[in-house]
PDB file of N, CA and C in Angstrom:
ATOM      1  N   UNK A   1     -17.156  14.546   1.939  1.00  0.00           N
ATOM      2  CA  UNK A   1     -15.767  14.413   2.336  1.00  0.00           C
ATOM      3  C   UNK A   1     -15.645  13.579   3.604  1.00  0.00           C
ATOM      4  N   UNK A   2     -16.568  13.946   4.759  1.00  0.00           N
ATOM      5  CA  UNK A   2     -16.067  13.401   5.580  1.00  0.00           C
ATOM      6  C   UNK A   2     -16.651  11.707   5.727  1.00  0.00           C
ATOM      7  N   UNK A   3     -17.630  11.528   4.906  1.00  0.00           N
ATOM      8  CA  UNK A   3     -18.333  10.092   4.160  1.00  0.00           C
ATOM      9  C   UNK A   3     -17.543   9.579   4.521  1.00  0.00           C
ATOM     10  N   UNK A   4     -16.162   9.748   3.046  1.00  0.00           N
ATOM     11  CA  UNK A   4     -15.292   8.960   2.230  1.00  0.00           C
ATOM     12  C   UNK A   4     -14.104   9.160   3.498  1.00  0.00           C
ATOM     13  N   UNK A   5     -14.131   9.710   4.301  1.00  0.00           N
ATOM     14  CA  UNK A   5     -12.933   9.539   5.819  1.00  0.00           C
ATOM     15  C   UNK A   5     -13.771   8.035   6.119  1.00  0.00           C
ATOM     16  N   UNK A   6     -14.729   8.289   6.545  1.00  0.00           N
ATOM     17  CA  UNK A   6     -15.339   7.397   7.592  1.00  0.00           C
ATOM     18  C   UNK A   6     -15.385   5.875   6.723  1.00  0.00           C
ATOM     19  N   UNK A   7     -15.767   6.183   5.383  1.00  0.00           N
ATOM     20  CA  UNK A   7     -15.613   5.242   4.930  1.00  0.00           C
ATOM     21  C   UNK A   7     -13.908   4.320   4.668  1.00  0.00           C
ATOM     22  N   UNK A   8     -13.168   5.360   4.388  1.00  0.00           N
ATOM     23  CA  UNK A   8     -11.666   4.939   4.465  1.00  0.00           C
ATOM     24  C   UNK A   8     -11.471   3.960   5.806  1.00  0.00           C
ATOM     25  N   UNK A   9     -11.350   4.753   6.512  1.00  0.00           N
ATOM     26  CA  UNK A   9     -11.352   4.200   8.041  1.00  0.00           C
ATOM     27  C   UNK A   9     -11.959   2.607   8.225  1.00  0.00           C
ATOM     28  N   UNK A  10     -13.114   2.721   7.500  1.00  0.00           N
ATOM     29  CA  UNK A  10     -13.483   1.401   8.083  1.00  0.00           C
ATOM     30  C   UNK A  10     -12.956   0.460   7.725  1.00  0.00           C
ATOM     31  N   UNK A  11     -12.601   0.661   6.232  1.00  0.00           N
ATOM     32  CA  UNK A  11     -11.979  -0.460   5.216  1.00  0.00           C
ATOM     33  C   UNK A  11     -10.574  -0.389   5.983  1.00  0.00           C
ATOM     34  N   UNK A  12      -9.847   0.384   6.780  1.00  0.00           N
ATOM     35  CA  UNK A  12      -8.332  -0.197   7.503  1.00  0.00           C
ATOM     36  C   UNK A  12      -8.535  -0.973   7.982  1.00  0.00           C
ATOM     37  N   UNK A  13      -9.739  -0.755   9.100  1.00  0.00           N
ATOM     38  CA  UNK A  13     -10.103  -1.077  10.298  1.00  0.00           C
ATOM     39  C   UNK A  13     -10.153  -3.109  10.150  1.00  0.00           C
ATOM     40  N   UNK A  14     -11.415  -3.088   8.920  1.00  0.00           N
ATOM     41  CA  UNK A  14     -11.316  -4.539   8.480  1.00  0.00           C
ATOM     42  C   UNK A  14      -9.909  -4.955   7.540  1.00  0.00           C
ATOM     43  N   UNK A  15      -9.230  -4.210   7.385  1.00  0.00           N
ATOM     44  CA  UNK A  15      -7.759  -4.936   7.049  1.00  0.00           C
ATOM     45  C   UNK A  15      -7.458  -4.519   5.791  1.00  0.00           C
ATOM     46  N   UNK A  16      -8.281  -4.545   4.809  1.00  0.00           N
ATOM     47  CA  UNK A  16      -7.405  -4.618   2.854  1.00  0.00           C
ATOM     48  C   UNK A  16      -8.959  -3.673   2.518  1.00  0.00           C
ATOM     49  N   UNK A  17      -8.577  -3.391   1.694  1.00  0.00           N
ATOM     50  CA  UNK A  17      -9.301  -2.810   0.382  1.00  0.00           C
ATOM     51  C   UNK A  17      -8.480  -2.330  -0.823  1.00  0.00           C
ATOM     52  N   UNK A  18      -9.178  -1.521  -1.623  1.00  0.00           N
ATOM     53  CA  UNK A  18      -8.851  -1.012  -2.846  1.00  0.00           C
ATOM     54  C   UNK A  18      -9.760   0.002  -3.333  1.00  0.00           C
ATOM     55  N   UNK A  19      -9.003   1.026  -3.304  1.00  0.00           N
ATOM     56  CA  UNK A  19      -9.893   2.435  -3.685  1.00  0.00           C
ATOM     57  C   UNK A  19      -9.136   2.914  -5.214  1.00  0.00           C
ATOM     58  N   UNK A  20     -10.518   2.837  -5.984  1.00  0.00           N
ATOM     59  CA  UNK A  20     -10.162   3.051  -7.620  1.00  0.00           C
ATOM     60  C   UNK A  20     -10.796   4.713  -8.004  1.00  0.00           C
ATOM     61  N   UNK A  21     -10.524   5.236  -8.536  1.00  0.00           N
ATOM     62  CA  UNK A  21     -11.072   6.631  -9.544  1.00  0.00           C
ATOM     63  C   UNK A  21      -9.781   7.092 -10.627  1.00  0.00           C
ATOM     64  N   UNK A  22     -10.838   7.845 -10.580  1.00  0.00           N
ATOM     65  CA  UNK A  22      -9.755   8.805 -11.740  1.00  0.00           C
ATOM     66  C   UNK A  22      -8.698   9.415 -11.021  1.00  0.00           C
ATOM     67  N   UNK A  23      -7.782  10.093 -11.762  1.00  0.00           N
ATOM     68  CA  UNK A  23      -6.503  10.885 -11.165  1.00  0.00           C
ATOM     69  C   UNK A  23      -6.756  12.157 -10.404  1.00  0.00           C
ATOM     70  N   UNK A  24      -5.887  12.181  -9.553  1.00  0.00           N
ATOM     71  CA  UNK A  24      -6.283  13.687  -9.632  1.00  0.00           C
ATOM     72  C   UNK A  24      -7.508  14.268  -8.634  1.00  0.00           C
ATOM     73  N   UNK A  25      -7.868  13.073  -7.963  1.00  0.00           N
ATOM     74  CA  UNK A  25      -9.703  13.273  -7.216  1.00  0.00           C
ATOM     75  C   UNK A  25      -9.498  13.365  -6.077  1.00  0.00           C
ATOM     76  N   UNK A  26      -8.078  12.847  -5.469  1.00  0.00           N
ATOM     77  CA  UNK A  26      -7.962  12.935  -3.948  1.00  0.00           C
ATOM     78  C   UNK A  26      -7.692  11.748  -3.543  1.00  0.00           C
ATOM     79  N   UNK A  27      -8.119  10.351  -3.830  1.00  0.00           N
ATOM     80  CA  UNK A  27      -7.753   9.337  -2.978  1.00  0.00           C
ATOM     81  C   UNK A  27      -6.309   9.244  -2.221  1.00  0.00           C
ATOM     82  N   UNK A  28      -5.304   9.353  -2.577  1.00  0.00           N
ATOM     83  CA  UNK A  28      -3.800   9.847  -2.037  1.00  0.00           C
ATOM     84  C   UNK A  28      -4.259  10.341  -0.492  1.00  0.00           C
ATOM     85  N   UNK A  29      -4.842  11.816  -0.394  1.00  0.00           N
ATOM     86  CA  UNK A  29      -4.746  12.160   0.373  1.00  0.00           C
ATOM     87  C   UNK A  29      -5.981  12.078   1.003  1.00  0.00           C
ATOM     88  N   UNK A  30      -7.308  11.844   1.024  1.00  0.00           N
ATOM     89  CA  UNK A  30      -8.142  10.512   1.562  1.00  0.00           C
ATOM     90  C   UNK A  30      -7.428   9.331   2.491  1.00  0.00           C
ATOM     91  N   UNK A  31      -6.758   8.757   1.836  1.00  0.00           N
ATOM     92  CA  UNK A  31      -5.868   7.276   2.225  1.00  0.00           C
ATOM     93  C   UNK A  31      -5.057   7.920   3.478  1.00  0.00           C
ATOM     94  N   UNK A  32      -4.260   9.183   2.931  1.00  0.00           N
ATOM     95  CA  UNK A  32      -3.133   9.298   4.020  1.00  0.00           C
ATOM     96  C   UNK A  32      -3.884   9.704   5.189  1.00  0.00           C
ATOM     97  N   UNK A  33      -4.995  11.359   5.062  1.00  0.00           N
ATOM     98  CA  UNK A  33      -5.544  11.467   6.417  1.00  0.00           C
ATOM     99  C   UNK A  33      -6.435  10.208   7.093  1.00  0.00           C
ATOM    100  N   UNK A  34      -6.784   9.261   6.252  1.00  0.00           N
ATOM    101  CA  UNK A  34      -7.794   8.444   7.324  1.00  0.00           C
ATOM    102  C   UNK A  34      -6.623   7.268   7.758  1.00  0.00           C
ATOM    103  N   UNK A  35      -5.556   7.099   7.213  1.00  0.00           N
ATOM    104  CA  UNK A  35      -4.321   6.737   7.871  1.00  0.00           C
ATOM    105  C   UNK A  35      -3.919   7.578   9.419  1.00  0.00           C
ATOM    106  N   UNK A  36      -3.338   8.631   9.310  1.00  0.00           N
ATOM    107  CA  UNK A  36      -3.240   9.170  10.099  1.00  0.00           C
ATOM    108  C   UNK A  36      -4.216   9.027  11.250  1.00  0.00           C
ATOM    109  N   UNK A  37      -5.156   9.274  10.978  1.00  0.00           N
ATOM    110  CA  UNK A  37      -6.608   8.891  11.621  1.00  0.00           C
ATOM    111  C   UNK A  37      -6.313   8.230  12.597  1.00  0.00           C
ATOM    112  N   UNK A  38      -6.533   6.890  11.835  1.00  0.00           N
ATOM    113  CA  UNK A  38      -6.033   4.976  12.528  1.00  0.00           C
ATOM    114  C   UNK A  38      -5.040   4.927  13.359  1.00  0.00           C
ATOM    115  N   UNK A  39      -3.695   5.965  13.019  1.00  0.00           N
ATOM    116  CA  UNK A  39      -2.635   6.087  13.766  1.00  0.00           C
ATOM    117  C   UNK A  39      -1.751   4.524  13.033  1.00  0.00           C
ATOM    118  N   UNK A  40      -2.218   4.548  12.268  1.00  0.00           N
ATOM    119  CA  UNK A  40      -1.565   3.933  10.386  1.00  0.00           C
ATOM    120  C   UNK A  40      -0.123   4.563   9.996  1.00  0.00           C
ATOM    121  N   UNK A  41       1.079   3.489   9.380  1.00  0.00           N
ATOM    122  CA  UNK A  41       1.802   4.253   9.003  1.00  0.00           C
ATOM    123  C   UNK A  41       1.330   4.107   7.119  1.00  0.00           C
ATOM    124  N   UNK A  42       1.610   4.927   6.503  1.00  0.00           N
ATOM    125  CA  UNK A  42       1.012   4.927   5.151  1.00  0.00           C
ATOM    126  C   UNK A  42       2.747   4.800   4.383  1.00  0.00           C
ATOM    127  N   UNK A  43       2.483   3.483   3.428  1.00  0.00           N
ATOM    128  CA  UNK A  43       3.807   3.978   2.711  1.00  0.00           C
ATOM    129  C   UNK A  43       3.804   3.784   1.021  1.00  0.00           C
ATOM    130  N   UNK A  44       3.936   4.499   0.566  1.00  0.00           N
ATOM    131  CA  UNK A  44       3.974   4.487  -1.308  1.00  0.00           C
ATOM    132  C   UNK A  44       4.958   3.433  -1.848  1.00  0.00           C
ATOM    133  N   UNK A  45       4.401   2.808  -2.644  1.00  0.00           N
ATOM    134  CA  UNK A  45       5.473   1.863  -3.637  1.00  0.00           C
ATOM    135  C   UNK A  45       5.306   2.386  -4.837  1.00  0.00           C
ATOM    136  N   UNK A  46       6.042   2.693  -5.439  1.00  0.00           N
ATOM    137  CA  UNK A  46       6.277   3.189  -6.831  1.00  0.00           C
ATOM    138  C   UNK A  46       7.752   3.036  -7.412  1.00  0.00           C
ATOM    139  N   UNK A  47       7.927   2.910  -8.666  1.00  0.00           N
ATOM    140  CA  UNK A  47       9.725   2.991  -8.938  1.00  0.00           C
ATOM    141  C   UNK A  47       9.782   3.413  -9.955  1.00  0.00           C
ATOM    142  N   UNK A  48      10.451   4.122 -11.073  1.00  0.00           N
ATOM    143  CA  UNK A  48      10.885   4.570 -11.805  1.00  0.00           C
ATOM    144  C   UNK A  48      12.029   4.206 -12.291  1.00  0.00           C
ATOM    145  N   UNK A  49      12.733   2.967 -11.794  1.00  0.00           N
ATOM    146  CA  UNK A  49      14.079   2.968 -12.123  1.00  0.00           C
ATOM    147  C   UNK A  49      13.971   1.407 -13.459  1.00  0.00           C
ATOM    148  N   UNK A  50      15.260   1.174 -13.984  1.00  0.00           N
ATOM    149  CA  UNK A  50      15.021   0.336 -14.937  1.00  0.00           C
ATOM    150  C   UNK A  50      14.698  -1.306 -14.028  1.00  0.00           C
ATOM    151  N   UNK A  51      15.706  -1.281 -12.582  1.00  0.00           N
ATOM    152  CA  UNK A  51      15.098  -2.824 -11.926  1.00  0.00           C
ATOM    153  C   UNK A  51      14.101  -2.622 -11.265  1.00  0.00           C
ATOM    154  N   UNK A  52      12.854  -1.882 -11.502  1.00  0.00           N
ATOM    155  CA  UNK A  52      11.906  -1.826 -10.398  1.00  0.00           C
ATOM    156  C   UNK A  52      11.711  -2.916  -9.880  1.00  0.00           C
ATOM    157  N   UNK A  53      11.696  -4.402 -10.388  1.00  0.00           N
ATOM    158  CA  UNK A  53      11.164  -5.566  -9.715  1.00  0.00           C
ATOM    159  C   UNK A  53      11.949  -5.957  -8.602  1.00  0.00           C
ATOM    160  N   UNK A  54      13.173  -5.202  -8.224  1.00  0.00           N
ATOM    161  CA  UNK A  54      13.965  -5.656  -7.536  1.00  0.00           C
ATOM    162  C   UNK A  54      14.077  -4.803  -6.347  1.00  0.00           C
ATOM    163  N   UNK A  55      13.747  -3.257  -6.974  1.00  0.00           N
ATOM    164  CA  UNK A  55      13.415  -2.176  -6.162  1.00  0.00           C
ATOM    165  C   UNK A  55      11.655  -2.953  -5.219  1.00  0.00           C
ATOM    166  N   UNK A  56      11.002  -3.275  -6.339  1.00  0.00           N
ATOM    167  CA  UNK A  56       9.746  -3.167  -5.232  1.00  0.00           C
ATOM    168  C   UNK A  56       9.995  -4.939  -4.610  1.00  0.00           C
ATOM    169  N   UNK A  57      11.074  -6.050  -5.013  1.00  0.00           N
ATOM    170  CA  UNK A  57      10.740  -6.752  -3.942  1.00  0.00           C
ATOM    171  C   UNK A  57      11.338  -6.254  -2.642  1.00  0.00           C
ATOM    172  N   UNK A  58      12.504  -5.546  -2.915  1.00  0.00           N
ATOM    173  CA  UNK A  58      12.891  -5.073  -1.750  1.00  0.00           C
ATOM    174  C   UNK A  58      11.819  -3.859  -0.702  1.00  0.00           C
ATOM    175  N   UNK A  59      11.798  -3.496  -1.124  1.00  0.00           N
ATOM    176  CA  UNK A  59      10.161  -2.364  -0.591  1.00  0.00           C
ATOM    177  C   UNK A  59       9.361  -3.086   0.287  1.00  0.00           C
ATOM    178  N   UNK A  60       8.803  -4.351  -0.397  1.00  0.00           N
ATOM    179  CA  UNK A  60       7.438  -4.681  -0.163  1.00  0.00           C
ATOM    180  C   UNK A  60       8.087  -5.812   1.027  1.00  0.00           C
ATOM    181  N   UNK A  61       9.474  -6.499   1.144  1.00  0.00           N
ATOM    182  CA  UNK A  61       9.843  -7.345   2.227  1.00  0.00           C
ATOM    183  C   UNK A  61      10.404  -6.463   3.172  1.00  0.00           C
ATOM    184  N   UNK A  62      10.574  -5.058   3.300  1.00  0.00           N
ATOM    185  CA  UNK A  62      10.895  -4.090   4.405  1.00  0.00           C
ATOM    186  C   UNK A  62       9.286  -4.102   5.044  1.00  0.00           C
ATOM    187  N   UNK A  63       8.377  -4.384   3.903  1.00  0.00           N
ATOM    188  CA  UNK A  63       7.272  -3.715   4.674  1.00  0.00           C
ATOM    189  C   UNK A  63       6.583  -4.966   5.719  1.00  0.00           C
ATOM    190  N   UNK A  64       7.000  -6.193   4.921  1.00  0.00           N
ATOM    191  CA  UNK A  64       6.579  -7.173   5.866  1.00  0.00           C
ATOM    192  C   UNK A  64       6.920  -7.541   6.625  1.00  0.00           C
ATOM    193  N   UNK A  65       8.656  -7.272   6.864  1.00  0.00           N
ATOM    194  CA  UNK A  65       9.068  -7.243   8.191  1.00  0.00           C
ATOM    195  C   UNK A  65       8.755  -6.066   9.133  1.00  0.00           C
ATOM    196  N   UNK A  66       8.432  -5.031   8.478  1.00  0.00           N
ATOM    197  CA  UNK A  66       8.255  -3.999   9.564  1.00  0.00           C
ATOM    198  C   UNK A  66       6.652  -4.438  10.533  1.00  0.00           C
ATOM    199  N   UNK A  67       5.497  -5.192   9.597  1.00  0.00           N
ATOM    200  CA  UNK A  67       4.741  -5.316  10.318  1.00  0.00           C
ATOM    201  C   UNK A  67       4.523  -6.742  10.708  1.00  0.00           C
ATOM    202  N   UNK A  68       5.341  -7.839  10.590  1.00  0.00           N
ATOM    203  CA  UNK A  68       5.743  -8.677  11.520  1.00  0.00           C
ATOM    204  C   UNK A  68       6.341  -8.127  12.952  1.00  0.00           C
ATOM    205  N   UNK A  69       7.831  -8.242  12.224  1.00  0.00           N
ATOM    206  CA  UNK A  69       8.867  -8.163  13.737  1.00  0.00           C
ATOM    207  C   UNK A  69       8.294  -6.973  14.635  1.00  0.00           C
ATOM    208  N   UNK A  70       7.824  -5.513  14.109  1.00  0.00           N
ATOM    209  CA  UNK A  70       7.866  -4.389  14.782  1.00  0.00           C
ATOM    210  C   UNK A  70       6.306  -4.272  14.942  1.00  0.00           C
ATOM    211  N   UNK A  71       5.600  -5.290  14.638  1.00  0.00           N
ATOM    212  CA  UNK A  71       3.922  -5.011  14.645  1.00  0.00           C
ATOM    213  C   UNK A  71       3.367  -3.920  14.407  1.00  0.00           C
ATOM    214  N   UNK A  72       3.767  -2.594  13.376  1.00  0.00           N
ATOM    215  CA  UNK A  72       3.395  -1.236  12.754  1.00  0.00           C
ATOM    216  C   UNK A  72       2.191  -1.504  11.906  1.00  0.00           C
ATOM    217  N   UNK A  73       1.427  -0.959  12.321  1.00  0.00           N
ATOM    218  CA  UNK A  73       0.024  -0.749  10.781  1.00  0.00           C
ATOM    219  C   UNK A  73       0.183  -0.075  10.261  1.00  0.00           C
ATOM    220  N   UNK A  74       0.167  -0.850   8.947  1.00  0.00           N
ATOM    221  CA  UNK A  74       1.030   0.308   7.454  1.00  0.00           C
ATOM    222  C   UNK A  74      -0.375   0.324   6.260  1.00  0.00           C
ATOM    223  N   UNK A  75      -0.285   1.096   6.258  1.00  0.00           N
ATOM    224  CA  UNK A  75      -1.259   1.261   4.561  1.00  0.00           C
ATOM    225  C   UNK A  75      -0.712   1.721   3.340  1.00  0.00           C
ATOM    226  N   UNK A  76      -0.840   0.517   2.271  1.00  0.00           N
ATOM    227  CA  UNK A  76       0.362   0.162   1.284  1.00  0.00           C
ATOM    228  C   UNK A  76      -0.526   1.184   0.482  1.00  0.00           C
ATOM    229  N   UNK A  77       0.142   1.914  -0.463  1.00  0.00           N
ATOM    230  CA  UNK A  77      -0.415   3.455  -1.585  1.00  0.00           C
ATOM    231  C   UNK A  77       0.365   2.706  -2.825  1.00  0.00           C
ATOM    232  N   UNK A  78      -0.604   2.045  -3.480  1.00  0.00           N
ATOM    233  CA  UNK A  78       0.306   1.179  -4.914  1.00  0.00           C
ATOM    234  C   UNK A  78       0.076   2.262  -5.559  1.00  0.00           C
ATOM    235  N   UNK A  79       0.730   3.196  -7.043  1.00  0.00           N
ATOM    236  CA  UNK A  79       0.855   3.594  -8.145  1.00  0.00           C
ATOM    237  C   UNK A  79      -0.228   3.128  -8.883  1.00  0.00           C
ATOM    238  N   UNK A  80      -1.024   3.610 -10.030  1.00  0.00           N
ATOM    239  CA  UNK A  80      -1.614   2.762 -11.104  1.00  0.00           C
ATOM    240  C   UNK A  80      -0.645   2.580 -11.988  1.00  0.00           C
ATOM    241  N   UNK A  81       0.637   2.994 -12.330  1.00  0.00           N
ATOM    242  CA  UNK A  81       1.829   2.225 -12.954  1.00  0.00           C
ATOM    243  C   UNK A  81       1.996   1.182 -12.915  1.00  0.00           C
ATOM    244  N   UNK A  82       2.816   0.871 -11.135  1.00  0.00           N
ATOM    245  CA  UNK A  82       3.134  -0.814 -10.841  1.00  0.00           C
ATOM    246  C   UNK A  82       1.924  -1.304 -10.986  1.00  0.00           C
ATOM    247  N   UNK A  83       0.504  -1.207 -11.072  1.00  0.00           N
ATOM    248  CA  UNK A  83      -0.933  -1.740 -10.921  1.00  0.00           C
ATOM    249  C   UNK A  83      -0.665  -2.249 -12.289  1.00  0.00           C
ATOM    250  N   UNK A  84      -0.854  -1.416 -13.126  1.00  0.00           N
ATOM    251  CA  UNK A  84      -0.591  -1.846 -15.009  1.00  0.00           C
ATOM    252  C   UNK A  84      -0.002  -3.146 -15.193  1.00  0.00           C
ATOM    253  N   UNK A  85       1.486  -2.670 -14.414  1.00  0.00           N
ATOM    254  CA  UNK A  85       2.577  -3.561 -15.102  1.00  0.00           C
ATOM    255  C   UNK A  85       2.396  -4.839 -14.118  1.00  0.00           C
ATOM    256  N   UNK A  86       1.446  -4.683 -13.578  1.00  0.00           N
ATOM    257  CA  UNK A  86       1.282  -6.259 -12.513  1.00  0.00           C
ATOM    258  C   UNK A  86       2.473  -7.239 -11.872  1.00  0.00           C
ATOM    259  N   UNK A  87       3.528  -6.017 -11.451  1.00  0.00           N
ATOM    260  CA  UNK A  87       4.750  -6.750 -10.799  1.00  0.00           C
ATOM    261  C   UNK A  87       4.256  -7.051  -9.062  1.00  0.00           C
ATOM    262  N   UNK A  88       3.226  -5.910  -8.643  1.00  0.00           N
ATOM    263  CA  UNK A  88       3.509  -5.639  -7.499  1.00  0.00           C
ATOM    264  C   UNK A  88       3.103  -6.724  -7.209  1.00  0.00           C
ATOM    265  N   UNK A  89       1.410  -7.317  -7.575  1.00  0.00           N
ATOM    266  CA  UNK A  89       1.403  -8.226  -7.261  1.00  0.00           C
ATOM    267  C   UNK A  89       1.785  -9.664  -7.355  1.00  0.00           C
ATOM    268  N   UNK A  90       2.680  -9.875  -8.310  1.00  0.00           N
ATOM    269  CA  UNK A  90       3.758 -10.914  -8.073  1.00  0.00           C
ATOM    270  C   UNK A  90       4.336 -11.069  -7.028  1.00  0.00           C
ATOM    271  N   UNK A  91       4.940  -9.910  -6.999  1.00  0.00           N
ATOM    272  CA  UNK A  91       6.093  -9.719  -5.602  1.00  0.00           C
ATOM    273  C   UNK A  91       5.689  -9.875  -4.471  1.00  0.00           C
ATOM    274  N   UNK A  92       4.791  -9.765  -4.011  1.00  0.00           N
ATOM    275  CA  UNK A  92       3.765  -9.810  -2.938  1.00  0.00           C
ATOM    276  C   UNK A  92       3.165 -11.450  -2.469  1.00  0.00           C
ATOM    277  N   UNK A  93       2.921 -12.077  -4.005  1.00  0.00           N
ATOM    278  CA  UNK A  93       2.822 -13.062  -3.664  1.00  0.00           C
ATOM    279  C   UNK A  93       3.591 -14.103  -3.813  1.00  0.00           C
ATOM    280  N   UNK A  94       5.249 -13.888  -4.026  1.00  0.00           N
ATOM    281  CA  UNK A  94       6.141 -14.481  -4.053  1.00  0.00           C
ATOM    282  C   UNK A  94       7.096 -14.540  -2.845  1.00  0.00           C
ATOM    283  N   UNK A  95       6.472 -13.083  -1.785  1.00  0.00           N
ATOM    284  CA  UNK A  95       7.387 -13.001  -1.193  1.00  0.00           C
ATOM    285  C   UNK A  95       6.410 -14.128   0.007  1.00  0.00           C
ATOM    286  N   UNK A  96       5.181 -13.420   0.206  1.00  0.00           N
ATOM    287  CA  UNK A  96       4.233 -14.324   1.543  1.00  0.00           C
ATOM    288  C   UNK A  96       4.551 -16.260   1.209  1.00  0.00           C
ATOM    289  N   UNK A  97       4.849 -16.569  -0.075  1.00  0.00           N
ATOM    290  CA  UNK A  97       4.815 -18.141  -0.553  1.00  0.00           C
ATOM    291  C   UNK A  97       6.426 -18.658  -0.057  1.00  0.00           C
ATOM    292  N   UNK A  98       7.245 -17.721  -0.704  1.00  0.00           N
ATOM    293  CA  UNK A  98       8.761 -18.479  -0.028  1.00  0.00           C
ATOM    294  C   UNK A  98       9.800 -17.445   1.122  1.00  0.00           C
ATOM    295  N   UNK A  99       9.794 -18.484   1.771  1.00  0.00           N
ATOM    296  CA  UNK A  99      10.563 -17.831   3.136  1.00  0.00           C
ATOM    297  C   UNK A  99      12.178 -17.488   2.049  1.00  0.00           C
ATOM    298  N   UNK A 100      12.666 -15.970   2.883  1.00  0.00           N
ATOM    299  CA  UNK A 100      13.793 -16.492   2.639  1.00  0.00           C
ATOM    300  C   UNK A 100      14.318 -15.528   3.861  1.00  0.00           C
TER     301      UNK A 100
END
């Protein structure tokens, strides 16, 4: 347990990763305490609604202004849903490509 802290931690520390398993194993709350940890804000993207693409561009450009303008360290918690349906990362890289 406390490995997979230390190991969490480091991967903030150097900036991005991606932590994969099965359901149900803990990563969620792995992610959030070694967030907390960092003194990280942790925030979930997920949607359920019929415009999610519109729901998560809006999401994901709150999040880049929050850690532009307000300089906050955030640790993004994608769904394996939006992962499936491969919007998030569209949105993500539609939003860093055109200013608006």
């Amino acid at each position: 347990f406390v490995l997979k802290i230390c190991r969490i931690t480091r991967m903030l520390h150097l900036g991005n990763g991606v932590i994969v398993g099965p359901q149900a194993c803990g990563k969620m709350t792995l992610i959030r305490l070694s967030a907390f940890i960092m003194k990280y804000n942790a925030v979930s993207l997920g949607c359920s609604t019929q415009n999610c693409k519109r729901v998560l561009h809006n999401d994901i450009q709150q999040i880049l202004l929050r850690t532009v303008l307000k300089d906050e360290r955030i640790v993004i918690i994608i769904s394996s849903d939006i992962v499936r349906a491969g919007d998030v990362f569209t949105e993500i890289h539609d939003l860093l490509l055109v200013d608006e």
